[in-house]
Protein backbone atom coordinates (compact mmCIF):
# COMPACT_ATOMS: atom_id res chain seq x y z
CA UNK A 1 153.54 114.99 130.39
CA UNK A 2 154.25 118.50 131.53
CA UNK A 3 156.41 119.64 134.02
CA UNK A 4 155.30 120.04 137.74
CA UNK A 5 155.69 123.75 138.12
CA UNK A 6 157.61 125.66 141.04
CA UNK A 7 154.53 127.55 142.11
CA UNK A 8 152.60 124.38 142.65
CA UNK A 9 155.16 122.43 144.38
CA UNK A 10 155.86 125.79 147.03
CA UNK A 11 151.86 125.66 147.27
CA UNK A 12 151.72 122.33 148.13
CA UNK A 13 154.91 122.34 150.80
CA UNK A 14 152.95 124.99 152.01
CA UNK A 15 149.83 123.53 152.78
CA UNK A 16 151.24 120.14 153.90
CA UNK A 17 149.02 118.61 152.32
CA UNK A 18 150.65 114.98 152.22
CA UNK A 19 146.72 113.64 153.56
CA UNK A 20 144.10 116.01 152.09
CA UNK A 21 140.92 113.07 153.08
CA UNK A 22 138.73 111.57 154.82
CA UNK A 23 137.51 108.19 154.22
CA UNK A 24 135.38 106.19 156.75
CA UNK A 25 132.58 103.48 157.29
CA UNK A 26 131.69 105.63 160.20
CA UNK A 27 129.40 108.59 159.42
CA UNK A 28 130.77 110.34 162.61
CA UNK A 29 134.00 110.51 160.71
CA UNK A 30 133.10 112.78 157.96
CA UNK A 31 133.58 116.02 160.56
CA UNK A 32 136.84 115.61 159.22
CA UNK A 33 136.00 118.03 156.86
CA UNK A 34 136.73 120.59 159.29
CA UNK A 35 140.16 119.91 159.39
CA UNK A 36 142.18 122.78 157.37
CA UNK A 37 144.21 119.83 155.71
CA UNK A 38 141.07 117.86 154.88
CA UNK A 39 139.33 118.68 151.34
CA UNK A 40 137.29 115.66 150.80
CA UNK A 41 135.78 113.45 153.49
CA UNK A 42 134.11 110.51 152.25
CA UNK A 43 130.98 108.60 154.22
CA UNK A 44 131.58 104.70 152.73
CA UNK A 45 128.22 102.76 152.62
CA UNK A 46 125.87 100.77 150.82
CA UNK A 47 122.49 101.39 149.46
CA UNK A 48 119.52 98.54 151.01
CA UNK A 49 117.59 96.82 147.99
CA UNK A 50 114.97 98.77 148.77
CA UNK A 51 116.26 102.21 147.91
CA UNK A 52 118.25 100.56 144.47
CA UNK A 53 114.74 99.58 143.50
CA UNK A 54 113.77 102.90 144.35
CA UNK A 55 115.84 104.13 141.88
CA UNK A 56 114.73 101.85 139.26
CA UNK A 57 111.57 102.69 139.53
CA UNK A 58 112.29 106.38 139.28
CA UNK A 59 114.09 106.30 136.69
CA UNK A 60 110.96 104.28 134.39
CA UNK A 61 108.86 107.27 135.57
CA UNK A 62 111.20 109.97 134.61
CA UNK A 63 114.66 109.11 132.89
CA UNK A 64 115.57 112.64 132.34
CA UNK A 65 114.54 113.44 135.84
CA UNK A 66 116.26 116.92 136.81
CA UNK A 67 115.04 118.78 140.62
CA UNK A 68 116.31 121.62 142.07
CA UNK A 69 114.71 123.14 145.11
CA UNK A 70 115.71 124.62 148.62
CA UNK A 71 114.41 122.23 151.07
CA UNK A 72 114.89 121.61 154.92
CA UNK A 73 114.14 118.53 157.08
CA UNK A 74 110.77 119.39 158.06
CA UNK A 75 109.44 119.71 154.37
CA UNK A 76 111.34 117.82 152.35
CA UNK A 77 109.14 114.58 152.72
CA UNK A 78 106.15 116.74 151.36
CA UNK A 79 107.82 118.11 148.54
CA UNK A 80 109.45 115.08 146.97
CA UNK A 81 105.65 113.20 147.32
CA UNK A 82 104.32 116.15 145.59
CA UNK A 83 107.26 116.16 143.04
CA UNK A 84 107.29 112.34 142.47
CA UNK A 85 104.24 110.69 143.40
CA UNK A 86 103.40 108.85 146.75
CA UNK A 87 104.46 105.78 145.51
CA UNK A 88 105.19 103.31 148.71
CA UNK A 89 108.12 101.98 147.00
CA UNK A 90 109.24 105.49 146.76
CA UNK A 91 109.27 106.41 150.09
CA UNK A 92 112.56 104.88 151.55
CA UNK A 93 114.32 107.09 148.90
CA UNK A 94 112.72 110.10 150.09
CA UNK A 95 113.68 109.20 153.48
CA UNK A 96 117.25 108.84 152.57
CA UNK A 97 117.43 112.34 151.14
CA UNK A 98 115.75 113.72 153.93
CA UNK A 99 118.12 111.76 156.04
CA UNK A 100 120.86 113.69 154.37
CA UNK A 101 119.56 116.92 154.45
CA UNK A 102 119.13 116.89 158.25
CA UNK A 103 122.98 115.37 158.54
CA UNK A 104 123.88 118.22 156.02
CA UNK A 105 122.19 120.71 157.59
CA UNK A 106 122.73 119.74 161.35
CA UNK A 107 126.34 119.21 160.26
CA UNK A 108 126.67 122.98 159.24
CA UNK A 109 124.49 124.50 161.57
CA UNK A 110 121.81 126.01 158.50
CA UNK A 111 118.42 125.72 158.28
CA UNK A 112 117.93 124.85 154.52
CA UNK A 113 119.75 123.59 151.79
CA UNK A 114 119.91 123.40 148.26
CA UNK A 115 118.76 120.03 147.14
CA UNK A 116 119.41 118.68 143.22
CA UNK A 117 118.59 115.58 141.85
CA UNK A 118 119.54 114.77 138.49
CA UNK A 119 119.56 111.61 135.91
CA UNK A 120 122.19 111.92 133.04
CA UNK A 121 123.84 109.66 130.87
CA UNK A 122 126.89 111.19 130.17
CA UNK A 123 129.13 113.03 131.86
CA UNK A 124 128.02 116.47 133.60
CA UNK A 125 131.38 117.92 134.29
CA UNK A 126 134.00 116.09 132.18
CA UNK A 127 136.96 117.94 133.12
CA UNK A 128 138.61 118.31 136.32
CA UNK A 129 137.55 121.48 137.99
CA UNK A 130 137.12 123.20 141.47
CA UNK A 131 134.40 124.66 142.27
CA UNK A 132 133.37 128.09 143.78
CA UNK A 133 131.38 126.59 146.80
CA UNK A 134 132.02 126.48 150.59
CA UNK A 135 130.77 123.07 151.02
CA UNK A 136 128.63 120.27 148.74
CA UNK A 137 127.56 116.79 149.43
CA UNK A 138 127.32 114.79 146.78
CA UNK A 139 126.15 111.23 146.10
CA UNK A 140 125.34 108.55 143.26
CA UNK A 141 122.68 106.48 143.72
CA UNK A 142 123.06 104.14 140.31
CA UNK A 143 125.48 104.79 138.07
CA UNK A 144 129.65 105.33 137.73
CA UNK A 145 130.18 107.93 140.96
CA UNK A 146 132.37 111.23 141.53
CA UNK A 147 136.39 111.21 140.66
CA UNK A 148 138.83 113.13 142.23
CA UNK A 149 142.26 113.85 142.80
CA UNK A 150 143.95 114.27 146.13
CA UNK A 151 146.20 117.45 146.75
CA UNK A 152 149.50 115.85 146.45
CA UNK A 153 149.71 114.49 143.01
CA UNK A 154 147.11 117.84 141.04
CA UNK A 155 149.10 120.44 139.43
CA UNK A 156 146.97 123.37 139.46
CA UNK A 157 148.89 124.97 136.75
CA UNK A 158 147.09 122.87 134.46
CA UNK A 159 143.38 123.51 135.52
CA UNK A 160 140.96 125.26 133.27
CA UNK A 161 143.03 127.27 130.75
CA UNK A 162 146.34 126.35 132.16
CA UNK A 163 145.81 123.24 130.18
CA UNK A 164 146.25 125.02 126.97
CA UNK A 165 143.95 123.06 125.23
CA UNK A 166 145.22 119.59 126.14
CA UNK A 167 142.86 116.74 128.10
CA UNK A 168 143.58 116.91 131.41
CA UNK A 169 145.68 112.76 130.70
CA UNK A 170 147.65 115.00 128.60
CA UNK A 171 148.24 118.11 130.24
CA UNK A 172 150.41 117.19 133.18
CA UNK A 173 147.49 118.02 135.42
CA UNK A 174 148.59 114.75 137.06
CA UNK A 175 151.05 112.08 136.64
CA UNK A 176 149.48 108.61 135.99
CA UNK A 177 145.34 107.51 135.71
CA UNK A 178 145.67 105.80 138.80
CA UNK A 179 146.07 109.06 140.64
CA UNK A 180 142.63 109.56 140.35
CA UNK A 181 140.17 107.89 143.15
CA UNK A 182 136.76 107.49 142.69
CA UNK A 183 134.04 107.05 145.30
CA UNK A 184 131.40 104.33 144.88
CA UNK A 185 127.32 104.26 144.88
CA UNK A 186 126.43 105.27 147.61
CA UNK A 187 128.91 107.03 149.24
CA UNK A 188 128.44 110.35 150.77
CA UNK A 189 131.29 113.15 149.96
CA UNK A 190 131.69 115.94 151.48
CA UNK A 191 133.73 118.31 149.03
CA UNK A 192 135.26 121.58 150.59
CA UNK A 193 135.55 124.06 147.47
CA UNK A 194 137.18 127.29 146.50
CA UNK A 195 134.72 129.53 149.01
CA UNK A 196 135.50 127.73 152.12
CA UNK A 197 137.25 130.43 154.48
CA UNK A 198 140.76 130.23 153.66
CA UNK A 199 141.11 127.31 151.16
CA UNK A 200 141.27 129.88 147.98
CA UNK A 201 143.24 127.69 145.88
CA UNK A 202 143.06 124.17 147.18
CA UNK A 203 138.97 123.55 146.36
CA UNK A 204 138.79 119.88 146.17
CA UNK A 205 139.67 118.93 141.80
CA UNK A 206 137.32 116.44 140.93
CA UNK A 207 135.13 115.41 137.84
CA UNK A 208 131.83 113.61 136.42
CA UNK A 209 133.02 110.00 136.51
CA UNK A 210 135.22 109.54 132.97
CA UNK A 211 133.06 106.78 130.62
CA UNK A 212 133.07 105.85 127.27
CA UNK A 213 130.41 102.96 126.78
CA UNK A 214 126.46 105.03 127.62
CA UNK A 215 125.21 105.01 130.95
CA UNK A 216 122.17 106.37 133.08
CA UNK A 217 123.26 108.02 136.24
CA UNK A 218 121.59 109.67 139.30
CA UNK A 219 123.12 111.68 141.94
CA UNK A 220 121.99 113.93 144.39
CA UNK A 221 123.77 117.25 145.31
CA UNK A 222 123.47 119.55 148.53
CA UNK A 223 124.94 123.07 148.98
CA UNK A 224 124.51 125.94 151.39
CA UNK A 225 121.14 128.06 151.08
CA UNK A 226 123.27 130.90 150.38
CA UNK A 227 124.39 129.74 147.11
CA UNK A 228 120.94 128.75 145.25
CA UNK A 229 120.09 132.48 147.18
CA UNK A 230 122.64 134.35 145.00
CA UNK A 231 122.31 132.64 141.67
CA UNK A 232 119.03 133.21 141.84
CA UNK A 233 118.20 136.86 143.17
CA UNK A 234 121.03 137.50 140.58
CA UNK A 235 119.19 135.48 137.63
CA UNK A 236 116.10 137.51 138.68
CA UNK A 237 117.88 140.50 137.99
CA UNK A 238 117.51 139.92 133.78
CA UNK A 239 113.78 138.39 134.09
């Protein structure tokens, strides 16, 4: 393992980040994220039947099912039946997106957001990582869920090229495997990243889930209109 470096350890002090999340039963709870210490605050819950089924049935459609599309409470309904058929036994899981999308969007005072829903079966972002976002939900609706590491234990000397070529159980990025947590299906995470107004540096380090053995996944991510805005206009730029 490699050393803990001095600049992360004065970081850290510096932060006080001995608590950097949220976890809760109670969705009221997950305005934690607001909280300068907080990174991560995590919405615990289960999926009904109804929605797993949902899935399933989804999934037979479409296994490689990939959406991306800004969307806001008062269309969302129209545009998923459009996108995926008005299937009856659909409808629950549109409602549940929708559901989140109005939470998301309520939450952050915005008028749309930038839905994605994607079915993979392995993983999207294998490495540990922060990313350049204010803000993103995510959720897994089947499938191994998000991982992440809590402030305390990451050395950020070891992200992206600081791990000099080493995987990340190698590189001293963190101590032990049972550092990392992982949320469950169905959970709702709220992940404050690098763009949030002062938390340069302490974007929440997480990772696709880390499998071996095949698996079919689906999650659904939400970010700030602003984002899909400026990866766009500035993809539009080279059409």
């Amino acid at each position: 393992m490699g050393r803990i470096s001095m600049t992360s350890l004065i970081q850290a002090s510096a932060k006080n980040l001995k608590k950097n999340y949220s976890i809760s039963n109670e969705y009221s709870n997950i305005n934690n994220i607001f909280n300068e210490k907080i990174n991560i605050s995590i919405w615990k819950r289960n999926l009904s039947s109804n929605i797993e089924n949902a899935v399933k049935i989804l999934l037979n459609k479409n296994s490689d099912l990939e959406f991306s599309e800004l969307l806001n409470k008062y269309n969302s309904m129209e545009i998923l039946i459009n996108k995926f058929g008005e299937d009856e036994k659909l409808l629950c899981f549109y409602k549940d997106i929708t559901n989140l999308i109005e939470k998301f969007c309520s939450l952050f005072n915005i008028k749309d957001s930038w839905l994605r829903i994607d079915a993979i079966d392995k993983p999207m972002c294998p490495r540990f990582h922060s990313d350049y976002v204010k803000c993103r939900l995510i959720t897994t609706y089947l499938g191994p869920a998000t991982q992440w590491l809590p402030n305390s234990l990451v050395n950020r000397d070891k992200l992206g090229h600081g791990n000099n070529g080493l995987p990340d159980n190698e590189s001293g990025l963190f101590s032990k495997y049972s550092d990392i947590k992982q949320m469950n299906v169905g959970d709702v995470g709220l992940l404050k990243g690098e763009a949030w107004i002062n938390n340069e540096g302490f974007g929440l380090v997480h990772r696709s889930p880390d499998v071996i053995e095949n698996h079919k996944r689906l999650y659904v991510t939400l970010d700030f209109d602003d984002l899909y805005r400026s990866i766009f206009n500035h993809n539009s730029n080279f059409i």
